[in-house]
C-alpha atoms as a PDB file:
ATOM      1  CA  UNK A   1      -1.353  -9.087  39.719  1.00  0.00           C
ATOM      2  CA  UNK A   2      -3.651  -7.947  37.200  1.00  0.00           C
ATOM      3  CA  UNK A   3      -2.036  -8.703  33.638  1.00  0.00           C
ATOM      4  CA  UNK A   4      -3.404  -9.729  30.230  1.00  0.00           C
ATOM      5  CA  UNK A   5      -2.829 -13.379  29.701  1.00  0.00           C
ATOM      6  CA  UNK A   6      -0.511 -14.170  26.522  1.00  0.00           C
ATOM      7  CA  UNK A   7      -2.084 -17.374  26.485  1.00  0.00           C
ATOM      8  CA  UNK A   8      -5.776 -16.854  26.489  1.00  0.00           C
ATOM      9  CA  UNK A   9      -5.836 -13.162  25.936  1.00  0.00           C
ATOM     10  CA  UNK A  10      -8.224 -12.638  29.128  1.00  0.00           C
ATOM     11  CA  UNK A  11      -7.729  -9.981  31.186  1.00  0.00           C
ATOM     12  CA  UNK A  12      -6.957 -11.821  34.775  1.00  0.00           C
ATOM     13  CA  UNK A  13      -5.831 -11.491  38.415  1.00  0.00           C
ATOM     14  CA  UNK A  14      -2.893 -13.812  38.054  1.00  0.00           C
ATOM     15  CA  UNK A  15      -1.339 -15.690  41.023  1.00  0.00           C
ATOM     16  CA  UNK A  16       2.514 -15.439  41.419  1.00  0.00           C
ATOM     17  CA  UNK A  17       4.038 -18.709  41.480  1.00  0.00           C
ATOM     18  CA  UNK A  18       7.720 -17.648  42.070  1.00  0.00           C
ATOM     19  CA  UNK A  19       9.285 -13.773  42.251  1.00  0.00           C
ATOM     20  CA  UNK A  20      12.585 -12.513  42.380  1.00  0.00           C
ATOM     21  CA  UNK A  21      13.365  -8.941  42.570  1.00  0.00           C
ATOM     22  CA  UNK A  22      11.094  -7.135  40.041  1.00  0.00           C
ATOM     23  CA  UNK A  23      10.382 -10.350  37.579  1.00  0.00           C
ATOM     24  CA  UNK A  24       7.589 -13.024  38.336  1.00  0.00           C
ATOM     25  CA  UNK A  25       6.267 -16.034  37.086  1.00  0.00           C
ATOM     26  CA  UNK A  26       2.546 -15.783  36.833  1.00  0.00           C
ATOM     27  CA  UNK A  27       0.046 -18.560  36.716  1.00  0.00           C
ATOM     28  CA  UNK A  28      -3.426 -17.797  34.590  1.00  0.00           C
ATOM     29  CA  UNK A  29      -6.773 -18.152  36.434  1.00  0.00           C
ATOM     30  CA  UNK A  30      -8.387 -18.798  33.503  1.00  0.00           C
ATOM     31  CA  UNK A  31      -6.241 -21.000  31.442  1.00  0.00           C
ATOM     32  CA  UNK A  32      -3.491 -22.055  34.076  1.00  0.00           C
ATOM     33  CA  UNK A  33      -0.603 -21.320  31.845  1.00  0.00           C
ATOM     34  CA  UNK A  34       2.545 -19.299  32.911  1.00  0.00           C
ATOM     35  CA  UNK A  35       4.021 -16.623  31.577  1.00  0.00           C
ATOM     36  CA  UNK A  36       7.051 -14.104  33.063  1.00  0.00           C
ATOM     37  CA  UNK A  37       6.352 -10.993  33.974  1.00  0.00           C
ATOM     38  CA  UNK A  38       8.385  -7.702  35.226  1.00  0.00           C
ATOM     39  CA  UNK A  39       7.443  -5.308  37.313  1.00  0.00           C
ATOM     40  CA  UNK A  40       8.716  -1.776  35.123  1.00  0.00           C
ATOM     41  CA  UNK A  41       7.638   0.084  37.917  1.00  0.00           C
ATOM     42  CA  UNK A  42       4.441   1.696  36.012  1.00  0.00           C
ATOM     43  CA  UNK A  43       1.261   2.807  37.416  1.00  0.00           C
ATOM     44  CA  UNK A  44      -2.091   2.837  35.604  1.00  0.00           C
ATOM     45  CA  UNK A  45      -2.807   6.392  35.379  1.00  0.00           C
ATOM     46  CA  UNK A  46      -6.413   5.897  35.502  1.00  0.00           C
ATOM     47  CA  UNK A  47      -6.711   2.960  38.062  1.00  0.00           C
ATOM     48  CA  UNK A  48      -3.715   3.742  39.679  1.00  0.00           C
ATOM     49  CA  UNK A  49      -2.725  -0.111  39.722  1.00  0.00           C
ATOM     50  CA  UNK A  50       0.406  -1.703  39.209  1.00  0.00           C
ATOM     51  CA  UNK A  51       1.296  -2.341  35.410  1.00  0.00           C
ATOM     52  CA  UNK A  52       2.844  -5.886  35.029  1.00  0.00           C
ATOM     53  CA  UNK A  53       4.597  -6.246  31.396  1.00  0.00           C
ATOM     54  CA  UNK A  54       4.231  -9.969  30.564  1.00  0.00           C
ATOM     55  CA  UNK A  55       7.538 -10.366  28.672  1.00  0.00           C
ATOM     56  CA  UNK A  56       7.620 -14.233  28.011  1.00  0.00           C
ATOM     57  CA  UNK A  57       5.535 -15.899  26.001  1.00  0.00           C
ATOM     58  CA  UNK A  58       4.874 -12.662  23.452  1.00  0.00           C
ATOM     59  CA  UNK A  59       1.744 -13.648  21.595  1.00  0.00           C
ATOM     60  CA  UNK A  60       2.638 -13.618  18.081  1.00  0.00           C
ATOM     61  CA  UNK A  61       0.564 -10.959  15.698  1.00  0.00           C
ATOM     62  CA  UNK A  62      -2.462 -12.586  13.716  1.00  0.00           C
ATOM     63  CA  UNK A  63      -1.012 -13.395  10.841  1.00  0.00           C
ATOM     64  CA  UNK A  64      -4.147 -13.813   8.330  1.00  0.00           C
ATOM     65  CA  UNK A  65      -3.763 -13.745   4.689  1.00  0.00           C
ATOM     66  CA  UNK A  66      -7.066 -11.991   4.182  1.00  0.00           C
ATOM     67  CA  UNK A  67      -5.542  -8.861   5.090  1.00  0.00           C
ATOM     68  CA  UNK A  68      -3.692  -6.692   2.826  1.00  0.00           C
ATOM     69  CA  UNK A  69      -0.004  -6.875   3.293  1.00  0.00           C
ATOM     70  CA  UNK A  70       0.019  -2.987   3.902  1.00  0.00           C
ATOM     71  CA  UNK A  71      -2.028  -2.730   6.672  1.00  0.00           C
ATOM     72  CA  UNK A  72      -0.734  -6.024   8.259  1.00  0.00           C
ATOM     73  CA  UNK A  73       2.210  -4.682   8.697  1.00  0.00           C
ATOM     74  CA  UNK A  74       0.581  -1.452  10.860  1.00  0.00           C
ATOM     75  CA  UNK A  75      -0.977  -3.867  12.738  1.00  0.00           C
ATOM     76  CA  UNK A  76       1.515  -5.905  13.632  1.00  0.00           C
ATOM     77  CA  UNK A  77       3.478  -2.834  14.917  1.00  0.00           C
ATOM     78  CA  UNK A  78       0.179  -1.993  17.066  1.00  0.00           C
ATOM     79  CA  UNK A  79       0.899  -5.683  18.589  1.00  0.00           C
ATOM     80  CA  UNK A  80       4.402  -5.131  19.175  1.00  0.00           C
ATOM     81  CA  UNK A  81       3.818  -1.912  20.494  1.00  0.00           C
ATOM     82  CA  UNK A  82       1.160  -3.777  22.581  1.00  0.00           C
ATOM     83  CA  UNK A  83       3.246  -6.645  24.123  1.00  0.00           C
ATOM     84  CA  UNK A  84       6.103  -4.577  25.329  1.00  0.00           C
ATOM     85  CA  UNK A  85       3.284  -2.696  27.232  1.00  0.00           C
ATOM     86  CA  UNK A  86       3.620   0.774  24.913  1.00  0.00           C
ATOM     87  CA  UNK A  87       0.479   2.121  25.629  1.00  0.00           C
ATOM     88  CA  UNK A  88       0.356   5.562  23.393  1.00  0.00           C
ATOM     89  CA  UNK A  89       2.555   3.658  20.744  1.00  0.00           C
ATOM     90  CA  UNK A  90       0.015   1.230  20.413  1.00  0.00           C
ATOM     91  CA  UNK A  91      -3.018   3.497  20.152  1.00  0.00           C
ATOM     92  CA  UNK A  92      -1.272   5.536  17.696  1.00  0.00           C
ATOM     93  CA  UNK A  93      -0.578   2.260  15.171  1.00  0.00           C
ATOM     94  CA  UNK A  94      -4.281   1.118  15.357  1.00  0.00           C
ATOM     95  CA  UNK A  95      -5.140   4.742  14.528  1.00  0.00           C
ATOM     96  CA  UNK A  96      -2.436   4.120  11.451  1.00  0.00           C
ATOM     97  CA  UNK A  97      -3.563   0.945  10.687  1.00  0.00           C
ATOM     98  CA  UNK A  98      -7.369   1.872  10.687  1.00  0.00           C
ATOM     99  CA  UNK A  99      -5.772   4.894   7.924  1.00  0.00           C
ATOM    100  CA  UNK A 100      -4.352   2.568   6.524  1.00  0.00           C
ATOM    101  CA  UNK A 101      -7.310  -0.269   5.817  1.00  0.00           C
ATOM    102  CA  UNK A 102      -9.505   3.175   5.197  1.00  0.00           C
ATOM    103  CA  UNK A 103      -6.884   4.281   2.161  1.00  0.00           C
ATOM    104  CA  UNK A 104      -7.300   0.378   0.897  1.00  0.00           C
ATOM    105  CA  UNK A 105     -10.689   0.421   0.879  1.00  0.00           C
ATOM    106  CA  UNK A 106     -10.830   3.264  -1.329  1.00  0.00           C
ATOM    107  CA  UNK A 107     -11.976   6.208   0.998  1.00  0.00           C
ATOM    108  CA  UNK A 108     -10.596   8.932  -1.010  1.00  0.00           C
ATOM    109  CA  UNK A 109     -11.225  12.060   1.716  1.00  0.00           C
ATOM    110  CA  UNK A 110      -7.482  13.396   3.312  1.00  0.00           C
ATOM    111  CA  UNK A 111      -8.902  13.179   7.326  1.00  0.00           C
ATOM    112  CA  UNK A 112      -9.431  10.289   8.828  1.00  0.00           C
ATOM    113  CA  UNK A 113     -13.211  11.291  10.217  1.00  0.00           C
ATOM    114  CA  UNK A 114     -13.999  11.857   7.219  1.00  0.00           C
ATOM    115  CA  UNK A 115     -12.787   8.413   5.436  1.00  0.00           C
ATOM    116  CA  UNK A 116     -14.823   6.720   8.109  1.00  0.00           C
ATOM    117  CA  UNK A 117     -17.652   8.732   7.375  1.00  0.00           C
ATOM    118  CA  UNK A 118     -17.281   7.332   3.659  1.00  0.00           C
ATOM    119  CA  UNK A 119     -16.648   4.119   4.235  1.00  0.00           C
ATOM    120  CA  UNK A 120     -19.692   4.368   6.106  1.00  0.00           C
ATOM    121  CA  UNK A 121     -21.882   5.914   3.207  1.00  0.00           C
ATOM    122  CA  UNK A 122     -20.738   3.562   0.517  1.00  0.00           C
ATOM    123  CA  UNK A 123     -21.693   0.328   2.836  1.00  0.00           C
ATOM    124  CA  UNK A 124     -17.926  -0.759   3.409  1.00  0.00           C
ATOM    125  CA  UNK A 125     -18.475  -0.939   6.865  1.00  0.00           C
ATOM    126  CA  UNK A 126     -21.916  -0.860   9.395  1.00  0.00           C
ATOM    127  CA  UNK A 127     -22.652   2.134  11.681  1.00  0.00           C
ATOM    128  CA  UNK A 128     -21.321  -0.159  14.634  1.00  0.00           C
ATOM    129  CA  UNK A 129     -18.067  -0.504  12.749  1.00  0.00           C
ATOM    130  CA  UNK A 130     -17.953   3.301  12.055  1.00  0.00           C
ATOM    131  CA  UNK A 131     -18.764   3.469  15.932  1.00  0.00           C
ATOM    132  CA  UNK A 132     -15.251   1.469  16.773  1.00  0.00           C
ATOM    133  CA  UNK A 133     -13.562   3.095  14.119  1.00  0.00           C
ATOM    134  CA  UNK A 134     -13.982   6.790  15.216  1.00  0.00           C
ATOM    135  CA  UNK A 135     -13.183   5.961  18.924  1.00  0.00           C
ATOM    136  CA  UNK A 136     -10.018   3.633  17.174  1.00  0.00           C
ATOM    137  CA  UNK A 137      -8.926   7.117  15.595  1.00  0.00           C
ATOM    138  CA  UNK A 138     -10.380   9.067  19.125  1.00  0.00           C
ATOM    139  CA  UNK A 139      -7.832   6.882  21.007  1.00  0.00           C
ATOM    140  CA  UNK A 140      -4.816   7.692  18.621  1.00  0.00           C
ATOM    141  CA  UNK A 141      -5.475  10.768  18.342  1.00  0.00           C
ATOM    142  CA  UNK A 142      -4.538  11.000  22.080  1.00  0.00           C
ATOM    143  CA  UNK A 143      -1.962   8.610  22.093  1.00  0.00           C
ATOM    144  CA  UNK A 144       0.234  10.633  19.225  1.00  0.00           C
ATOM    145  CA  UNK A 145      -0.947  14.239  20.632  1.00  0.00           C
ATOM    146  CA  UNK A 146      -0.014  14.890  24.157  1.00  0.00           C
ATOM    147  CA  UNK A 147      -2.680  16.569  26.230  1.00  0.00           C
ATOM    148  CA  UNK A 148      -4.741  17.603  22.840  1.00  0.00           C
ATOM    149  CA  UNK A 149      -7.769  16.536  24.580  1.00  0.00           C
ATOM    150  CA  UNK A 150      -7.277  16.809  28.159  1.00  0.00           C
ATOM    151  CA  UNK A 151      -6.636  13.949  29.376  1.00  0.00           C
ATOM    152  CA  UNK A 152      -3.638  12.426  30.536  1.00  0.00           C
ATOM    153  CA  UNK A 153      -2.442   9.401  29.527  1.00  0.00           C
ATOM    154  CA  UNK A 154      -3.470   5.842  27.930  1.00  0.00           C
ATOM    155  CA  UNK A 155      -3.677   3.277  30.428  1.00  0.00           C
ATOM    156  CA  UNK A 156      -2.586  -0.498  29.879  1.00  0.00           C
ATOM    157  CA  UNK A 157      -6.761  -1.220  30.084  1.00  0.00           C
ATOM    158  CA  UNK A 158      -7.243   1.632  27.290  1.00  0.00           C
ATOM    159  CA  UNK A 159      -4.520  -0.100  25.448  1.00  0.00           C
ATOM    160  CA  UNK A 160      -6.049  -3.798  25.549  1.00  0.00           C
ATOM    161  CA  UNK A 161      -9.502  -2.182  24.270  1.00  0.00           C
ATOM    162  CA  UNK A 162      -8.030  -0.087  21.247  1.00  0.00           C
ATOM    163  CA  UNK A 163      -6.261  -3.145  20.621  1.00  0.00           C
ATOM    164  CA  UNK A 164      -9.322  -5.663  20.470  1.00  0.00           C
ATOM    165  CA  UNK A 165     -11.489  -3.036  18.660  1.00  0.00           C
ATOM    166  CA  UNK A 166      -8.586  -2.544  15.837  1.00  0.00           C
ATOM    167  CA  UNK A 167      -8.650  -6.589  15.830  1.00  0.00           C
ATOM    168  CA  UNK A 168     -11.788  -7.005  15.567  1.00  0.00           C
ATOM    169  CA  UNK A 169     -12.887  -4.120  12.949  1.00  0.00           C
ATOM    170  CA  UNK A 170     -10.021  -6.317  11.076  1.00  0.00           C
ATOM    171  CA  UNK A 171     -11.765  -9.465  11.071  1.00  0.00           C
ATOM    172  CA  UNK A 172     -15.034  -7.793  10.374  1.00  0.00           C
ATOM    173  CA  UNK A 173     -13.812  -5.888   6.743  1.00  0.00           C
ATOM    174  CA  UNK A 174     -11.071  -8.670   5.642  1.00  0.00           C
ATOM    175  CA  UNK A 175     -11.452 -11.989   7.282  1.00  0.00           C
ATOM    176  CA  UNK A 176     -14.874 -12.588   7.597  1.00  0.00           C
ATOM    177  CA  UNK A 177     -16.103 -11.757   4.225  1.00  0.00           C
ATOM    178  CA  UNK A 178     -13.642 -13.853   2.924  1.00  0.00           C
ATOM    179  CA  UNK A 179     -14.696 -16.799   5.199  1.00  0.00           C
ATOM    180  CA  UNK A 180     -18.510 -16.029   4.090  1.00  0.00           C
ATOM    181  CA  UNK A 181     -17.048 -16.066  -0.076  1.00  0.00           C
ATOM    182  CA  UNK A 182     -15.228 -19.299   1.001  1.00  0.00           C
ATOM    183  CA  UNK A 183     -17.987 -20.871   2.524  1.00  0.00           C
ATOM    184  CA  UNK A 184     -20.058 -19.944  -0.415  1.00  0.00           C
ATOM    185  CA  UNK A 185     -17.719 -21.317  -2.558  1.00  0.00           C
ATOM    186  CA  UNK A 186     -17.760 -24.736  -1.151  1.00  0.00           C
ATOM    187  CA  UNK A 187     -21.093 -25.048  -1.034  1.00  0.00           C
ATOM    188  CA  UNK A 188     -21.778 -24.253  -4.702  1.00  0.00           C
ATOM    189  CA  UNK A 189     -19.613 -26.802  -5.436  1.00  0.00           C
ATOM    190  CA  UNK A 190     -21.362 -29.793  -3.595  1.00  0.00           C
ATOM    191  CA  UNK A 191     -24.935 -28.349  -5.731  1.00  0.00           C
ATOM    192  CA  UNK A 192     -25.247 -31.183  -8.400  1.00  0.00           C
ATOM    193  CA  UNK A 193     -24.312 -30.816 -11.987  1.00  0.00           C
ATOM    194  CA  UNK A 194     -27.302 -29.951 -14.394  1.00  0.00           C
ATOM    195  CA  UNK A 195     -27.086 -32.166 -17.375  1.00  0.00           C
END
């Protein structure tokens, strides 16, 4: 059973330890934790897999003070959306909360292409960044329009990427340049005292 482990957050092949009717307990390769699982009867529409909605332990949402109250909140409605295994919901908050940090940051353009684009020419974020970002707002796009751009549905894989990108374009704009100023910080204030 292929699910995303609440424990380690790797994608896994779990083994069933014990099943009854459509709910399983589910022991990680990786990590060896359990976690409970249902079987909602959903098929990946791209893999054509079995979906597996791990309902116990729900990882909590990062909850990092670095990040601006306003967009925390979209992104912890991404992760909700995320853990109860909502795969167009969840592509349509990162889109929102990528708005969202854009807004914050000061992009002043209505479209969301284009406040990437100007985050991107006043060095807020790097091309790579600008890279995740567009296919963040790509992905949302398709998860809040049905069939704008052909395709069919978000699959619980498409999900889990959206997901990691919107993470980690979080912890590249808020958290770590605030671990960098902290680090800084400290360090400055080991230097020795000039008379």
């Amino acid at each position: 059973m292929i699910i995303t482990c609440p424990h380690c957050k790797t994608l896994v092949d779990a083994q069933v330890v014990a099943h009854a009717a459509n709910s399983y307990i589910l022991k990680c390769l990786s990590c060896e934790n359990r976690c409970f699982a249902e079987d909602r009867g959903w098929i990946d529409a791209k893999t054509k897999k079995q979906v597996y909605n791990v309902v116990y332990p729900v990882a909590p949402p990062k909850d990092d003070p670095t990040i601006p109250p306003e967009v925390q909140r979209d992104y912890i409605e991404a992760v909700m959306c995320h853990n109860i295994g909502a795969c167009r919901a969840t592509a349509a908050m990162c889109r929102r909360t990528l708005q969202t940090s854009a807004v914050q940051k000061g992009a002043s353009k209505k479209r969301l292409i284009d406040q990437i684009d100007e985050l991107l020419a006043k060095n807020i974020i790097s091309p790579q960044l600008a890279d995740w970002a567009h296919e963040i707002r790509l992905w949302g796009n398709i998860g809040a329009h049905p069939d704008e751009d052909g395709l069919e549905d978000i699959s619980a894989d498409d999900a889990q990427e959206i997901m990691d990108f919107t993470t980690e374009y979080l912890e590249h704009v808020y958290s770590m340049p605030a671990r960098i100023q902290a680090q800084k910080t400290k360090r400055e204030a080991m230097k020795p005292k000039e008379p």
